[in-house]
N, C-alpha and C. Protein backbone atom coordinates (compact mmCIF):
# COMPACT_ATOMS: atom_id res chain seq x y z
N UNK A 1 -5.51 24.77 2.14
CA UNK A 1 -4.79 24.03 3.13
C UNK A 1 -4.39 24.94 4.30
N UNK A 2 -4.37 26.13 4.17
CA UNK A 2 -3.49 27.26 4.98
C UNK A 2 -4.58 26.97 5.87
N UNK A 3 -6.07 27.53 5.40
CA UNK A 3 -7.13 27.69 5.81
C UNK A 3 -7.38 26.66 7.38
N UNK A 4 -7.35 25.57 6.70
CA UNK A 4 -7.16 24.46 7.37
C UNK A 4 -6.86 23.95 8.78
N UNK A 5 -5.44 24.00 8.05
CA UNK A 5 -4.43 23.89 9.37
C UNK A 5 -4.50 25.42 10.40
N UNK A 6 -4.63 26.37 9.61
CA UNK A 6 -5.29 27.66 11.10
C UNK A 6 -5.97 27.06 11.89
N UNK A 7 -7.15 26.40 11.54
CA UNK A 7 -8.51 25.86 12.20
C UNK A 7 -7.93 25.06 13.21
N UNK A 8 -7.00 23.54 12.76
CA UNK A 8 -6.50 22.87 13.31
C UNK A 8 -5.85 23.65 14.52
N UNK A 9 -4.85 24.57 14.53
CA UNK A 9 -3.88 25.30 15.38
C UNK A 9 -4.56 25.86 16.45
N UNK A 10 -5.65 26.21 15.74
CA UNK A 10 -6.62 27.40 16.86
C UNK A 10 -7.71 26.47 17.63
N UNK A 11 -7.84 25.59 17.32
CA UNK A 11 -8.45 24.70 18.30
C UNK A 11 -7.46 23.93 19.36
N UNK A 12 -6.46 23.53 18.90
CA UNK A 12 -5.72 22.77 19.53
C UNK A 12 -5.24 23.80 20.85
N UNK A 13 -4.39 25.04 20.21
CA UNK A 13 -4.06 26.36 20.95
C UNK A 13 -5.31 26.31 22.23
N UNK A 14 -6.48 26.28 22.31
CA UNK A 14 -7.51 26.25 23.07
C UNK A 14 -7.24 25.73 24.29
N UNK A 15 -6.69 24.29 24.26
CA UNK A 15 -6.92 23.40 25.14
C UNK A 15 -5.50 22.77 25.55
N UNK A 16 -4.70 23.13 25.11
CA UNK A 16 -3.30 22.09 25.39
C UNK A 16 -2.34 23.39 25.21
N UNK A 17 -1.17 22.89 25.67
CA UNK A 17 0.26 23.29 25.50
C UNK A 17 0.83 23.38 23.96
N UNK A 18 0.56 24.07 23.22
CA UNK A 18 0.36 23.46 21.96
C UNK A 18 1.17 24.65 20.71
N UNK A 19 2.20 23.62 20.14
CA UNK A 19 3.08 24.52 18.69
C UNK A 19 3.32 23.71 18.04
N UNK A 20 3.62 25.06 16.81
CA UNK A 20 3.97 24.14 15.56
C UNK A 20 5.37 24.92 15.65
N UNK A 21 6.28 23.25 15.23
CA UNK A 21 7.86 23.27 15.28
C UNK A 21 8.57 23.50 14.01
N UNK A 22 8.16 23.03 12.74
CA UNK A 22 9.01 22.98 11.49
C UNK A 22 7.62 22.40 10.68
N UNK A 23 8.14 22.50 9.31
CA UNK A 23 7.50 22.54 8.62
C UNK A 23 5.84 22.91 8.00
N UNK A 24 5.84 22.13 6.92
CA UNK A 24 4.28 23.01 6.20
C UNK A 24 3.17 21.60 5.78
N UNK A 25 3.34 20.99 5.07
CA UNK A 25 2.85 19.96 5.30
C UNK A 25 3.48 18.47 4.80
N UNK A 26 3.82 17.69 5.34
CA UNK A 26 3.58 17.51 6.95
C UNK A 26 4.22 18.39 7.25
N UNK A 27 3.57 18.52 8.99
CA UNK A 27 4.98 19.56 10.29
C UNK A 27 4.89 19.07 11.42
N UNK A 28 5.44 18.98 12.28
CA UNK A 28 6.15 19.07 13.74
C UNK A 28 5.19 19.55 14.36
N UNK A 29 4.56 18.99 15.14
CA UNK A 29 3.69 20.09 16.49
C UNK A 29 4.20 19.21 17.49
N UNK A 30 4.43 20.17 18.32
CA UNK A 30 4.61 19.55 20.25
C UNK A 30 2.69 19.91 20.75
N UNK A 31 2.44 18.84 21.43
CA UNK A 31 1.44 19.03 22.31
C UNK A 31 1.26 18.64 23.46
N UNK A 32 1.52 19.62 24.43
CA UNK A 32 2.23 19.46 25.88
C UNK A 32 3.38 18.41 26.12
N UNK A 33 4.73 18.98 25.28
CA UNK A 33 5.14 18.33 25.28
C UNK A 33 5.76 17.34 24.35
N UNK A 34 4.51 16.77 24.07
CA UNK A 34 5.13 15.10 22.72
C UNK A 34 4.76 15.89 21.77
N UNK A 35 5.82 15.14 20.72
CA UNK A 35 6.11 15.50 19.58
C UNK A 35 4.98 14.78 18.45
N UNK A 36 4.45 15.33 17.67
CA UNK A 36 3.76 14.77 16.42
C UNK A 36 3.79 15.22 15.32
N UNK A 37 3.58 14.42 14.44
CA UNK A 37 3.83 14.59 12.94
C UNK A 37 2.66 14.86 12.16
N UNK A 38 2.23 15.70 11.59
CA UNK A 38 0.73 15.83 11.11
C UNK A 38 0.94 16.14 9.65
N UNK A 39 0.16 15.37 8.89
CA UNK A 39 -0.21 15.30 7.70
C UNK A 39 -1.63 15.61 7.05
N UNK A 40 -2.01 16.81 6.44
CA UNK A 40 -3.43 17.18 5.94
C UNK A 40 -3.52 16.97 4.54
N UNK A 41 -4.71 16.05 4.27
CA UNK A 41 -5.03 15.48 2.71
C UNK A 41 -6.61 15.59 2.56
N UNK A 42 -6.66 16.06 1.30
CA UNK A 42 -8.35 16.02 0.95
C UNK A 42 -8.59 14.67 0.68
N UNK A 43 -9.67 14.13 1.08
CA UNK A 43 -10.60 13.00 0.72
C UNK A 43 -10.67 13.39 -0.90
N UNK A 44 -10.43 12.16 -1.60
CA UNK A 44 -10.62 12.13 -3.17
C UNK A 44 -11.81 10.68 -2.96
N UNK A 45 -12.82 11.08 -4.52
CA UNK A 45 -12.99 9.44 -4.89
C UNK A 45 -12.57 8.42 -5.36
N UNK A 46 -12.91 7.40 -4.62
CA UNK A 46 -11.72 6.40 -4.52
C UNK A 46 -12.72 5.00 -6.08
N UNK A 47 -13.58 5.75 -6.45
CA UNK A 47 -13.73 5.12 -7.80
C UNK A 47 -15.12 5.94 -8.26
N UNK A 48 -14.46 6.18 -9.48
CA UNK A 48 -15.31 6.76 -10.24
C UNK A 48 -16.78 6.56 -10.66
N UNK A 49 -17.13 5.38 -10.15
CA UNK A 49 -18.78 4.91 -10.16
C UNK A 49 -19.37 5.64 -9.42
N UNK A 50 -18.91 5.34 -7.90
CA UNK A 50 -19.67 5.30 -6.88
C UNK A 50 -18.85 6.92 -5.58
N UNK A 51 -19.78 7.92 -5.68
CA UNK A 51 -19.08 9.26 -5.24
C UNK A 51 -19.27 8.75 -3.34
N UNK A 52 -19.58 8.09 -2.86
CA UNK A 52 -19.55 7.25 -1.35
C UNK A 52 -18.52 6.97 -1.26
N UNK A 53 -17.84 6.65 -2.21
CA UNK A 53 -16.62 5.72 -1.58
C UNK A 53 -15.25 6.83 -1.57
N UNK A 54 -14.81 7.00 -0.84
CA UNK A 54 -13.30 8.21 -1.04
C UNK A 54 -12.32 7.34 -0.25
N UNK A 55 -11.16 8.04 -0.21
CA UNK A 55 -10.04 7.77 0.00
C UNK A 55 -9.13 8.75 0.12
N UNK A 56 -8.11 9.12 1.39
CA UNK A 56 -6.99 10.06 1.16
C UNK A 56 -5.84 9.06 1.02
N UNK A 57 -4.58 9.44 0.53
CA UNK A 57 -3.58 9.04 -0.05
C UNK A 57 -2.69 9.51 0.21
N UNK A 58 -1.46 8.98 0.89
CA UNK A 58 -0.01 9.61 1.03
C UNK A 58 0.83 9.91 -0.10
N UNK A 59 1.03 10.78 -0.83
CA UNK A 59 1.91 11.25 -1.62
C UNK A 59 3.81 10.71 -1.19
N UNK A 60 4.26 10.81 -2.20
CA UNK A 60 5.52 10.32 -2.76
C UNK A 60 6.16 11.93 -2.29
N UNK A 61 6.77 11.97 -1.07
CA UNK A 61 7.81 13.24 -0.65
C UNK A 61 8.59 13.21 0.40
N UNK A 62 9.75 13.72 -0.24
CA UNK A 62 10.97 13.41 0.86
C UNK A 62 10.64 13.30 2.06
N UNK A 63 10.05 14.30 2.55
CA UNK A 63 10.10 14.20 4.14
C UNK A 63 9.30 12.78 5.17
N UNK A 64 8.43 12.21 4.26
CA UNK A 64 8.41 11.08 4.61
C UNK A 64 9.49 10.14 5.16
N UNK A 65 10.44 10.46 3.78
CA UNK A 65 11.51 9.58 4.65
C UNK A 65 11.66 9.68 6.02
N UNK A 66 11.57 10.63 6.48
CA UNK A 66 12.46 10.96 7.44
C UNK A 66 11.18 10.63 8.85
N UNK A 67 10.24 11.24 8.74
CA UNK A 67 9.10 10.29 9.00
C UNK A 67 8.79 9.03 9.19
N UNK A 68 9.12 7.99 8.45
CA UNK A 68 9.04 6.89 8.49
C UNK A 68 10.26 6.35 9.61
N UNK A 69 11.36 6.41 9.58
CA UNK A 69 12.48 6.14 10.05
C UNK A 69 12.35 7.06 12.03
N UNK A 70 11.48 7.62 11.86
CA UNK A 70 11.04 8.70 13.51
C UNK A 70 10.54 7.56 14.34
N UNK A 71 10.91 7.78 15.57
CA UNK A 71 10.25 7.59 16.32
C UNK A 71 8.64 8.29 16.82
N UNK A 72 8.71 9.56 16.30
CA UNK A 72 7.49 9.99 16.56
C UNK A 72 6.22 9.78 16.21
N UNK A 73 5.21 9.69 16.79
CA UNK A 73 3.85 9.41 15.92
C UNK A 73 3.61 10.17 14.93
N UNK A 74 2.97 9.82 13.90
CA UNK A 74 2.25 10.55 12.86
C UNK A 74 0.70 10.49 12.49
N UNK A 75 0.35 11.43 12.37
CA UNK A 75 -1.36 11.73 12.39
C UNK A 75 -1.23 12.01 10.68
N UNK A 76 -2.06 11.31 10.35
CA UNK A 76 -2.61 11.78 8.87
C UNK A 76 -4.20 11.54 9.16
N UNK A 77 -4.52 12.71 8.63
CA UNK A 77 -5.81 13.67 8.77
C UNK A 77 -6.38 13.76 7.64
N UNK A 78 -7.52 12.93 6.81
CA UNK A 78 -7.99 13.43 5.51
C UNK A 78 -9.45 14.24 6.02
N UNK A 79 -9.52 15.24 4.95
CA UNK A 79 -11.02 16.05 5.06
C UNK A 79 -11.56 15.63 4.28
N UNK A 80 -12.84 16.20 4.52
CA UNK A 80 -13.76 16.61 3.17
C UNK A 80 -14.39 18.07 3.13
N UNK A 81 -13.57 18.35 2.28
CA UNK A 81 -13.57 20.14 1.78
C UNK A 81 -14.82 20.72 1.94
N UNK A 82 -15.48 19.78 1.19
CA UNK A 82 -17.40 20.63 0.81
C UNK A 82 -17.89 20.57 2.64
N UNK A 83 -17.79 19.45 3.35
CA UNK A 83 -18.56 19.28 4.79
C UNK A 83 -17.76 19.74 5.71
């Protein structure tokens, strides 16, 4: 995940006004400016027959709360690890 979100940072860093404010995952980035909420999840399969079909999934964690109740946007971002 560390891995990851570097990639994310160092591209973004490239082209925009661009930090990370609080937290690990989710966290806070300003980008020029506005505030966003970013969430990184691996793509899982989303049934065991068929390896085509995936799905990422929001986990059960506090800081959601607090998330949910924001005014700010939130980005949830699923990968796929192997591609």
């Amino acid at each position: 995940m560390t891995k990851l979100k570097s990639v994310l940072d160092n591209a973004l860093s490239k082209r925009l006004t661009y930090s990370t404010i609080n937290g690990d995952n989710p966290y806070l980035i300003s980008i020029d400016g506005v505030y966003v909420y970013v969430y990184l999840r691996q793509l899982s399969s989303a049934y065991f027959e068929n390896k085509n079909i995936t799905r990422a999934q929001l986990p059960i964690h506090p800081d959601f709360n607090e998330i949910k109740t924001s005014n700010i946007p939130f980005v949830f971002l699923g990968y796929d690890w192997i591609n």
